[in-house]
Protein backbone atom coordinates (compact mmCIF):
# COMPACT_ATOMS: atom_id res chain seq x y z
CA UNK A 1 -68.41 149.55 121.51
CA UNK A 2 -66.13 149.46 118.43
CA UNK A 3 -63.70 151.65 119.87
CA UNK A 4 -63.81 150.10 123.64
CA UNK A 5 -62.85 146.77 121.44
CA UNK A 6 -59.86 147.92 120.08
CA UNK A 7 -58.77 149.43 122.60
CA UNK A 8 -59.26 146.78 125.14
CA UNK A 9 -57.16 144.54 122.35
CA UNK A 10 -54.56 147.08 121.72
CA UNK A 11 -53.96 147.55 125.38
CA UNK A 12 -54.39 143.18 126.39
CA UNK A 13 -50.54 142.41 126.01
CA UNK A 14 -49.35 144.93 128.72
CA UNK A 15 -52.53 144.54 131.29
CA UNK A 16 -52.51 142.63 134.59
CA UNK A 17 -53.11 139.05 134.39
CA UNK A 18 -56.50 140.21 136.28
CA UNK A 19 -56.94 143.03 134.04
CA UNK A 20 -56.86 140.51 130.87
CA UNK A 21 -58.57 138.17 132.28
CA UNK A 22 -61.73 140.69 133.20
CA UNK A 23 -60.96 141.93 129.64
CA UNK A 24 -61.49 139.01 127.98
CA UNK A 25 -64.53 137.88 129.31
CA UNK A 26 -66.19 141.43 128.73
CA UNK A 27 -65.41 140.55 124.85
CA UNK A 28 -66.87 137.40 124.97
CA UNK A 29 -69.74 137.53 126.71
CA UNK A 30 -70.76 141.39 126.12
CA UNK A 31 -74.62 140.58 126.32
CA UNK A 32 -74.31 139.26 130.07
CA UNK A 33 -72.95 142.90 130.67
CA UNK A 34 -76.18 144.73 130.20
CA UNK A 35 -78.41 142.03 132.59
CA UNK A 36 -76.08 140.94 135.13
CA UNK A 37 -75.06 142.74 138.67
CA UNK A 38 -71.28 143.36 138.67
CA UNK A 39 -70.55 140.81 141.44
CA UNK A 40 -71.84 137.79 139.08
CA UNK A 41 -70.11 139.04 136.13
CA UNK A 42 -66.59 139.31 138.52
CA UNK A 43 -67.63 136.20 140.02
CA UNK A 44 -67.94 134.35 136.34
CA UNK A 45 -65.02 135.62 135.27
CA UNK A 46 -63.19 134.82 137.97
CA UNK A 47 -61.80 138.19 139.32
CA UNK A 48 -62.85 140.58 142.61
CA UNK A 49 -65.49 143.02 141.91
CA UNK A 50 -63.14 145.70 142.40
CA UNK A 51 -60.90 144.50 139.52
CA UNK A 52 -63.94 145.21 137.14
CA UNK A 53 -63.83 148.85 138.96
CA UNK A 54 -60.09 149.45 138.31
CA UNK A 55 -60.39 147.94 134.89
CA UNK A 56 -62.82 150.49 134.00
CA UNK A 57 -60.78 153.46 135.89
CA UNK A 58 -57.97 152.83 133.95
CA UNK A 59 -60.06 153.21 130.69
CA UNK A 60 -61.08 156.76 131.52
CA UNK A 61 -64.31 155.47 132.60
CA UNK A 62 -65.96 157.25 136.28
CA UNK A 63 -66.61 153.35 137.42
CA UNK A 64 -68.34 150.39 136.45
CA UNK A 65 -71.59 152.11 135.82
CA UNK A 66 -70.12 154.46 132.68
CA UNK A 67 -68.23 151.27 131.54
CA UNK A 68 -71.62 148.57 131.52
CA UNK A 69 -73.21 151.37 129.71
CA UNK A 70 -71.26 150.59 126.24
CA UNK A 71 -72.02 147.26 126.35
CA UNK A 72 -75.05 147.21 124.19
CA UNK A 73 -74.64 144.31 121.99
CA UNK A 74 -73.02 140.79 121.94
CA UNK A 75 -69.94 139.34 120.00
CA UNK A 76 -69.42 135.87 120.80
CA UNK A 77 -69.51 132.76 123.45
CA UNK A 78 -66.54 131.33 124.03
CA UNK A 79 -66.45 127.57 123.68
CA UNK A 80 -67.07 125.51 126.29
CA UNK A 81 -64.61 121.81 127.16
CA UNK A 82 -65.83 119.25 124.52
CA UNK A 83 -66.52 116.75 126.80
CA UNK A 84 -68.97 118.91 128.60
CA UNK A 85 -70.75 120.03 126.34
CA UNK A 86 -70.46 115.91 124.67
CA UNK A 87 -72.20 114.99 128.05
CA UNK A 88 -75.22 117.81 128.12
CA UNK A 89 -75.89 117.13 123.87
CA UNK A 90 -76.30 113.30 125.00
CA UNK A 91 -78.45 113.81 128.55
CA UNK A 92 -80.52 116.47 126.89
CA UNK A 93 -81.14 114.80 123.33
CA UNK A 94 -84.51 115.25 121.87
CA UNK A 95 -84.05 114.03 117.92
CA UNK A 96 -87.13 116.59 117.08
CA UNK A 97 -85.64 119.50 117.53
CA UNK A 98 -82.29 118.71 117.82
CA UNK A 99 -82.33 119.55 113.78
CA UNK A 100 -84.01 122.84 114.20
CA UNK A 101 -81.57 123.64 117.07
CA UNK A 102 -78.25 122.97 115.22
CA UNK A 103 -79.82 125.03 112.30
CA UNK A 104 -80.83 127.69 114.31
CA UNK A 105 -77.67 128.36 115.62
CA UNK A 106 -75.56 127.80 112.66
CA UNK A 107 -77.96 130.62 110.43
CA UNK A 108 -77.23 132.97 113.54
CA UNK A 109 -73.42 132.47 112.95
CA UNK A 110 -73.74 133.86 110.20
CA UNK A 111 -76.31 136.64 110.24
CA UNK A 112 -73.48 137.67 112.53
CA UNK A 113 -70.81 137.84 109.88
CA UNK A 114 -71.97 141.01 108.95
CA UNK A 115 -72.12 142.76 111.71
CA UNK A 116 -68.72 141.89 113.01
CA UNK A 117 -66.78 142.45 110.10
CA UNK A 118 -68.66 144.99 107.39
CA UNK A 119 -66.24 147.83 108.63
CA UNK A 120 -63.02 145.66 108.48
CA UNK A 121 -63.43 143.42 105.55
CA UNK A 122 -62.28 146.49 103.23
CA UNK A 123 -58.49 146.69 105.21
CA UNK A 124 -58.38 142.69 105.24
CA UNK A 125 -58.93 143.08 100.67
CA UNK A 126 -56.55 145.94 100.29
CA UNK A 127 -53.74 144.27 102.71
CA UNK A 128 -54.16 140.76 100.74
CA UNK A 129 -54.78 142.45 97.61
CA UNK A 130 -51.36 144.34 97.57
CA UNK A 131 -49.24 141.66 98.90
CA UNK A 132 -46.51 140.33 97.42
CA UNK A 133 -47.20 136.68 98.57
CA UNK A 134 -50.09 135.33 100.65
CA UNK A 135 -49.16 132.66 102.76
CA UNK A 136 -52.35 130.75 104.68
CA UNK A 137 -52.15 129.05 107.96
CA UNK A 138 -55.01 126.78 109.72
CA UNK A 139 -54.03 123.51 112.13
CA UNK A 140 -56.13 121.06 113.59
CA UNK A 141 -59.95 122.28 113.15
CA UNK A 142 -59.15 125.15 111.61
CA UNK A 143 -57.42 123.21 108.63
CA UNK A 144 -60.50 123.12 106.57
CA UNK A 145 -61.25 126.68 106.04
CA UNK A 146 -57.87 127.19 105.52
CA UNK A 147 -57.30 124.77 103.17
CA UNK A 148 -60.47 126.09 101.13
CA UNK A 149 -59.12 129.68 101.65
CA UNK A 150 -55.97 128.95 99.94
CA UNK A 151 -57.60 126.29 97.09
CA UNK A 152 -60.37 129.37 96.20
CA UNK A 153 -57.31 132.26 95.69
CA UNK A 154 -55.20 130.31 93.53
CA UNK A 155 -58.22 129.83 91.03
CA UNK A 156 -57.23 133.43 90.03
CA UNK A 157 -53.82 134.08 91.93
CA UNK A 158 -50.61 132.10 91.67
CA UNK A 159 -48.97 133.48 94.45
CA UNK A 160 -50.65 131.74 97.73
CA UNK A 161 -48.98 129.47 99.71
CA UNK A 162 -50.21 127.65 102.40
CA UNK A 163 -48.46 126.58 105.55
CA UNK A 164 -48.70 123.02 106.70
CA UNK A 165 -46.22 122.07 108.62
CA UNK A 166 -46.61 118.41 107.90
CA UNK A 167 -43.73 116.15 108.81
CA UNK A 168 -42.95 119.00 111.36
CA UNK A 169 -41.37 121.04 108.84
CA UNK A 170 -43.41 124.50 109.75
CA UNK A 171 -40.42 126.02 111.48
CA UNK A 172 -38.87 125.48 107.63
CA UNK A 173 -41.79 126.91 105.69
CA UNK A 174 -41.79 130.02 107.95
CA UNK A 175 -38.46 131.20 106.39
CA UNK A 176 -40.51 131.95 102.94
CA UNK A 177 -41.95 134.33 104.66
CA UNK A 178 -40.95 138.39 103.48
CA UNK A 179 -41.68 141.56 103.82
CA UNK A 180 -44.02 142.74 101.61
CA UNK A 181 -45.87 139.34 102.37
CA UNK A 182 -49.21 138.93 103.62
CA UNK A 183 -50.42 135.71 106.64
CA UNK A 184 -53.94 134.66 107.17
CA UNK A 185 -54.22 132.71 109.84
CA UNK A 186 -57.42 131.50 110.56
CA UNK A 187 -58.28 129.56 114.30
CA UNK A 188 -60.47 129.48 117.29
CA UNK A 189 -60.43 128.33 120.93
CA UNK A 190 -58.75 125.98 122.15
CA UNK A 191 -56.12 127.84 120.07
CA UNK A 192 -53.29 125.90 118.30
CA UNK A 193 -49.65 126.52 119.45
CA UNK A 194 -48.28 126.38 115.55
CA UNK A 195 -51.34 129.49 114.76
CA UNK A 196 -49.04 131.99 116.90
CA UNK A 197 -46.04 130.89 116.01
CA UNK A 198 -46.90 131.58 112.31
CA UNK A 199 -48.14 134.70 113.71
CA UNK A 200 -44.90 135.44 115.76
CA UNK A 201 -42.89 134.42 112.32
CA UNK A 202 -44.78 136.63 110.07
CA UNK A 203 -44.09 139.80 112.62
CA UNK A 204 -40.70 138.94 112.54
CA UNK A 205 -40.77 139.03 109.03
CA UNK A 206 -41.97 142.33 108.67
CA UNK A 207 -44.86 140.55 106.87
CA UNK A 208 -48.69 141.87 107.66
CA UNK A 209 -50.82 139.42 109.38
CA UNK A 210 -54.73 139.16 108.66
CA UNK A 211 -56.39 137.31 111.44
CA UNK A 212 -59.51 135.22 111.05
CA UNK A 213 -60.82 133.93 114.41
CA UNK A 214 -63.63 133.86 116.87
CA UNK A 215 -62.04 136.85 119.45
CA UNK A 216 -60.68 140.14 119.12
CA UNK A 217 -58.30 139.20 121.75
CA UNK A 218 -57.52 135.67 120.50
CA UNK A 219 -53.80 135.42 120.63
CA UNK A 220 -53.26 135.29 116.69
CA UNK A 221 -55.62 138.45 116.91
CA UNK A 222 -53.35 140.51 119.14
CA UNK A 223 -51.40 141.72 116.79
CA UNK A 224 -52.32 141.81 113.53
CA UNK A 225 -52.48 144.29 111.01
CA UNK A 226 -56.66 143.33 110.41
CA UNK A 227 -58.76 140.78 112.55
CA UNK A 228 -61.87 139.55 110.95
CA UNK A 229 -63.96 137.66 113.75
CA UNK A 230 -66.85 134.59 113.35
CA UNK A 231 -69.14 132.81 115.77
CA UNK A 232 -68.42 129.30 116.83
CA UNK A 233 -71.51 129.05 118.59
CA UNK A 234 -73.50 125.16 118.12
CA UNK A 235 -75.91 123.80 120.16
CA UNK A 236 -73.12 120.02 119.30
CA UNK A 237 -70.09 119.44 121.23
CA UNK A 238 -67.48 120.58 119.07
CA UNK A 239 -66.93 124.66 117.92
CA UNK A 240 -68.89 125.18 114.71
CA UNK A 241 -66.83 125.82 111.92
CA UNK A 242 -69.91 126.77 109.33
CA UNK A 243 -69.00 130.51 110.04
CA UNK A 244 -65.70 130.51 109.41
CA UNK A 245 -66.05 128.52 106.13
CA UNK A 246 -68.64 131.04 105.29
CA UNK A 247 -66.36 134.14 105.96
CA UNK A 248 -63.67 132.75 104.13
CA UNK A 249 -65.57 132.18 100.79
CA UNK A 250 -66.67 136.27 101.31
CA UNK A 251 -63.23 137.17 101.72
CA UNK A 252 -62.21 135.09 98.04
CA UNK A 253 -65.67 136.99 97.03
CA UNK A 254 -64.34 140.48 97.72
CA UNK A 255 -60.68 139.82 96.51
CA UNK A 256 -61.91 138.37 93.28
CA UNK A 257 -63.85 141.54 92.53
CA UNK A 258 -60.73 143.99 93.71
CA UNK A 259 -58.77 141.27 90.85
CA UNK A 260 -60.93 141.57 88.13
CA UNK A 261 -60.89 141.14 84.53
CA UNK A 262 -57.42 139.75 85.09
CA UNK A 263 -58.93 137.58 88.05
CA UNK A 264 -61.67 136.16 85.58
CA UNK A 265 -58.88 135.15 82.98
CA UNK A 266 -56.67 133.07 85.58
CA UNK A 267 -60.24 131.00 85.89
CA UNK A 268 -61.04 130.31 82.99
CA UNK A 269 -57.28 129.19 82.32
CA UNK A 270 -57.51 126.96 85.92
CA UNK A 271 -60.48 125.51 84.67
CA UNK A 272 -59.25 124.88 80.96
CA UNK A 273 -56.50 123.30 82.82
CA UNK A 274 -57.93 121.04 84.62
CA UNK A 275 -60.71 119.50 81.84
CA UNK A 276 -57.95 119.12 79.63
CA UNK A 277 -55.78 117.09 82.48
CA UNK A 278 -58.76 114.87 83.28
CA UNK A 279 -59.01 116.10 86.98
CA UNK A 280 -62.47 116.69 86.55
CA UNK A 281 -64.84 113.98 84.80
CA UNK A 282 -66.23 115.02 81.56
CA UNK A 283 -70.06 115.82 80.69
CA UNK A 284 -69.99 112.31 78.85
């Protein structure tokens, strides 16, 4: 499945419009593959039967048969309209297990962190880790974990940047970036226009990219360097963000550890810092 993944996202850019759009829906919804006929799944994603055919031809696959036989496992739901899923929460509402509901869902998010990214977090430390500068990018919803992304890493690293754009300056702040430079974006669907044009920037720039979203074909996914991937799932309206918080705070985990000693010192000096400027309230 693994290697059916990337290579359904390395090959997404040049496929058909139907080819992509079969693609994607494989990737997100991988569990309906096992337990549905063909003719539903082409129906749901809105292709012909036969596309689903020639998709899996031109992966080397006999048919549709060898293809549905990776699919072993699930990824992700894609999110559905907010108003939608606004108007189901509200007709459907039962305040005693809405709690255990939204909990439910939110633990699975993150059970799933593991799975998805065990085998990629490594790349995702040792491209941020050697960088020259880290730049950070999150708009809209995805502001928060970015925001947290970049206040974590410069605890114990100076050079981290993140990219705002406020005042509708982005276009200026993407000039900073370099070769040699690393960009975490971080973003889920509905996607954000400014997330891939940092993206587009950054591969300009000769800069390696580090994509955190909810899809390995996400467009800020496409083409970067590492893609580490969260759930969005929530039984609410809106995408959940818990997971992406979550994966975030892992990431700072990991790099801290790859830092070290010298990680531990820069701190301790943050946090002498800011007792002694009176940004945090003393014990008294």
């Amino acid at each position: 499945m693994e290697a059916l993944t990337e290579r359904l996202q390395g090959e997404f850019p040049t496929m058909t419009r139907q080819f992509q759009i079969g693609a994607k829906y494989l990737l997100d919804f991988p569990a309906e593959v096992p337990i549905t006929s063909m003719r539903k799944i082409a129906s749901q994603a809105g292709v012909q039967p036969a596309t689903l055919v020639r998709l899996a031809q031109s992966l080397g696959y006999a048919g549709w048969d060898d293809l549905k036989s990776v699919f072993v496992q699930s990824l992700r739901q894609i999110p559905k309209r907010y108003a939608d899923q606004a108007r189901k929460l509200i007709q459907g509402n039962n305040p005693r297990d809405a709690l255990g509901r939204a909990i439910t869902a939110q633990a699975d998010n993150i059970r799933l962190l593991e799975h998805m990214n065990a085998e990629r977090m490594p790349l995702a430390v040792k491209l941020l880790s050697r960088a020259r500068h880290v730049h950070i990018a999150g708009f809209r919803a995805s502001f928060s974990p970015a925001y947290t992304f970049q206040y974590l890493y410069r605890l114990f690293r100076a050079s981290v940047t993140a990219l705002r754009g406020d005042a509708g300056t982005l276009e200026m702040e993407l000039r900073a970036i370099q070769k040699g430079d690393a960009v975490v974006i971080i973003g889920f669907a509905p996607y954000s226009r400014e997330a891939l044009l940092v993206a587009q920037a950054a591969r300009h720039a000769g800069a390696r990219v580090v994509a955190l979203c909810d899809s390995v074909v996400a467009p800020i996914a496409l083409e970067a360097d590492c893609v580490l991937v969260f759930s969005t799932e929530t039984p609410s309206f809106f995408p959940s963000s818990t997971a992406a918080s979550a994966l975030v705070e892992i990431l700072i985990e990991q790099l801290l550890a790859k830092a070290g000693k010298e990680a531990v010192d820069g701190i301790a000096r943050a946090e002498d810092e800011l007792h002694q400027t009176g940004a945090y309230l003393s014990a008294k």
